[in-house]
C-alpha atoms as a PDB file:
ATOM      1  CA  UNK A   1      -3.051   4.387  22.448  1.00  0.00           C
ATOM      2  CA  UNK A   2      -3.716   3.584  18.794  1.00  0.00           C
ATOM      3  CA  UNK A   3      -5.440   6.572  16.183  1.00  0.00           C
ATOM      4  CA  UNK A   4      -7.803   5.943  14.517  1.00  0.00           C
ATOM      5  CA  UNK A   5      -6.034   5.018  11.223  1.00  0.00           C
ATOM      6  CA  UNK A   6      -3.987   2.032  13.228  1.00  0.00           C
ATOM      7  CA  UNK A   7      -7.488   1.120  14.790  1.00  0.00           C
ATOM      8  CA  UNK A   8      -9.373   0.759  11.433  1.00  0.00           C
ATOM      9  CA  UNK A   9      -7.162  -1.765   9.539  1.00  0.00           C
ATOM     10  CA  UNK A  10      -7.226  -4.761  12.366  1.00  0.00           C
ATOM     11  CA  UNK A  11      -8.029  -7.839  10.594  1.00  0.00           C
ATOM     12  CA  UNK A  12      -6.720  -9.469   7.400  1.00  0.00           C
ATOM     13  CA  UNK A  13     -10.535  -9.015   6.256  1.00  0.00           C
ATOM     14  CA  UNK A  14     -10.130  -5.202   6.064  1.00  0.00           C
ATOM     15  CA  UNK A  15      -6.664  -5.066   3.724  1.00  0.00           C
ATOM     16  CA  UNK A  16      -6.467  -6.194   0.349  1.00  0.00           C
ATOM     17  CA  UNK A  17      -3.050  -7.091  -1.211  1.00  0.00           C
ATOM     18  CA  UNK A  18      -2.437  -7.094  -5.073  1.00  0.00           C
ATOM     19  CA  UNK A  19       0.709  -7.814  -7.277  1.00  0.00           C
ATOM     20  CA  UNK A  20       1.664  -5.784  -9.940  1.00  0.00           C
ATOM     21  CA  UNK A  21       5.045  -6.020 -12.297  1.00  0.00           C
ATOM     22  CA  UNK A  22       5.231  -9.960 -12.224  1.00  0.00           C
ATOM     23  CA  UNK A  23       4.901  -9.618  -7.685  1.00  0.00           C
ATOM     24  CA  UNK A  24       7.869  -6.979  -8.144  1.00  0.00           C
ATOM     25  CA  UNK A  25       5.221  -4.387  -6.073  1.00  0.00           C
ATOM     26  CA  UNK A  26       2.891  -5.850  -3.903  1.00  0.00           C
ATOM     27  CA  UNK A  27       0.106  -2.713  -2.985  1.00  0.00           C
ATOM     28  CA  UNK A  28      -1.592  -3.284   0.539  1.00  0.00           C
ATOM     29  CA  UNK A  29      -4.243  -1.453   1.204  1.00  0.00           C
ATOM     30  CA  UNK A  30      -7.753  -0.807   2.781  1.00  0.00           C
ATOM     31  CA  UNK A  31     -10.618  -3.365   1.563  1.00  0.00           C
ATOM     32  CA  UNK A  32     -12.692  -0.188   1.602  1.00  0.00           C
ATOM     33  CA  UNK A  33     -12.489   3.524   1.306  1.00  0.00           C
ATOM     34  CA  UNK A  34      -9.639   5.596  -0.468  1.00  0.00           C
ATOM     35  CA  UNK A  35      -7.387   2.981  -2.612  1.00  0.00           C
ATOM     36  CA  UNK A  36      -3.931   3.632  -4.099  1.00  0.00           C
ATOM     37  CA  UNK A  37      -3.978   4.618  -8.098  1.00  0.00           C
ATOM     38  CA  UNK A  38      -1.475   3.494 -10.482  1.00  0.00           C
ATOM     39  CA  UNK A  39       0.820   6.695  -9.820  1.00  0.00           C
ATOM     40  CA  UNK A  40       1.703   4.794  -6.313  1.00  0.00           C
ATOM     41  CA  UNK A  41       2.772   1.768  -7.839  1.00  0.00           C
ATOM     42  CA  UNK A  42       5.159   3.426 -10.813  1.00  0.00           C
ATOM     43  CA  UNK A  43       6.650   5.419  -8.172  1.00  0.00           C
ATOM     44  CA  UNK A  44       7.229   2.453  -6.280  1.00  0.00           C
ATOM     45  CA  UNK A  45       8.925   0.886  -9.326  1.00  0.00           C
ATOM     46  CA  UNK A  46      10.980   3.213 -10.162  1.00  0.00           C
ATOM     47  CA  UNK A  47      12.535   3.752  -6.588  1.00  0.00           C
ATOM     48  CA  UNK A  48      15.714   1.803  -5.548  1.00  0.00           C
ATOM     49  CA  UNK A  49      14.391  -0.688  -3.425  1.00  0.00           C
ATOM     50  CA  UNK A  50      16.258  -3.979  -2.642  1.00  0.00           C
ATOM     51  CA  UNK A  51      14.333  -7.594  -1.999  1.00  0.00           C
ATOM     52  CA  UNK A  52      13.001  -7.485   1.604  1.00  0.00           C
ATOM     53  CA  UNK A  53      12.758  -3.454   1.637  1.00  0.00           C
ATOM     54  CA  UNK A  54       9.482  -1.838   1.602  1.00  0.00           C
ATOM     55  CA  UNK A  55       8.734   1.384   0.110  1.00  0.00           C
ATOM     56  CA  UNK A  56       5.556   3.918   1.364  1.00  0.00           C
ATOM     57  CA  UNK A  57       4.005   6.208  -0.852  1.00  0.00           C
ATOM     58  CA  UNK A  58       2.098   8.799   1.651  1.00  0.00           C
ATOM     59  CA  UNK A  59      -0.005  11.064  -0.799  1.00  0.00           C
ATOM     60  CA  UNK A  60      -2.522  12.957   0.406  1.00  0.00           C
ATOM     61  CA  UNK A  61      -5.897  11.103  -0.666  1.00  0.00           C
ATOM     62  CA  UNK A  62      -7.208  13.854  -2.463  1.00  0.00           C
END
C-alpha cells in the first residue's frame, strides 16, 4: 500500500531535478509545493559522499 507521499510524486511531470556545484549535487524534488532551500544543498556538499551515493536531507518543511 503506498502513503500518500509515495502516491503524489508518480510521473516525471511532478519532480523537478536541478544541478548545483558544476552537477556535483543534483536536488530532486516536487514540481509543486514545499521545495528544498539552499541549506539542503550545502549540507549535501559538505557530507562525504562518493560518485554513485546519494545523500537525503529530511528536514521538517517548516
Amino acid at each position: 500500500m503506498m502513503g500518500q507521499a509515495e502516491s503524489s510524486l508518480t510521473t516525471a511531470a511532478d519532480v523537478s531535478e536541478s544541478a548545483l556545484l558544476g552537477g556535483r549535487i543534483r536536488l530532486r524534488q516536487p514540481a509543486r509545493g514545499y521545495r528544498a532551500g539552499l541549506d539542503a544543498a550545502l549540507l549535501a556538499a559538505a557530507v562525504g559522499a562518493r560518485p554513485g551515493e546519494r545523500v537525503i536531507e529530511a528536514g521538517c518543511g517548516a
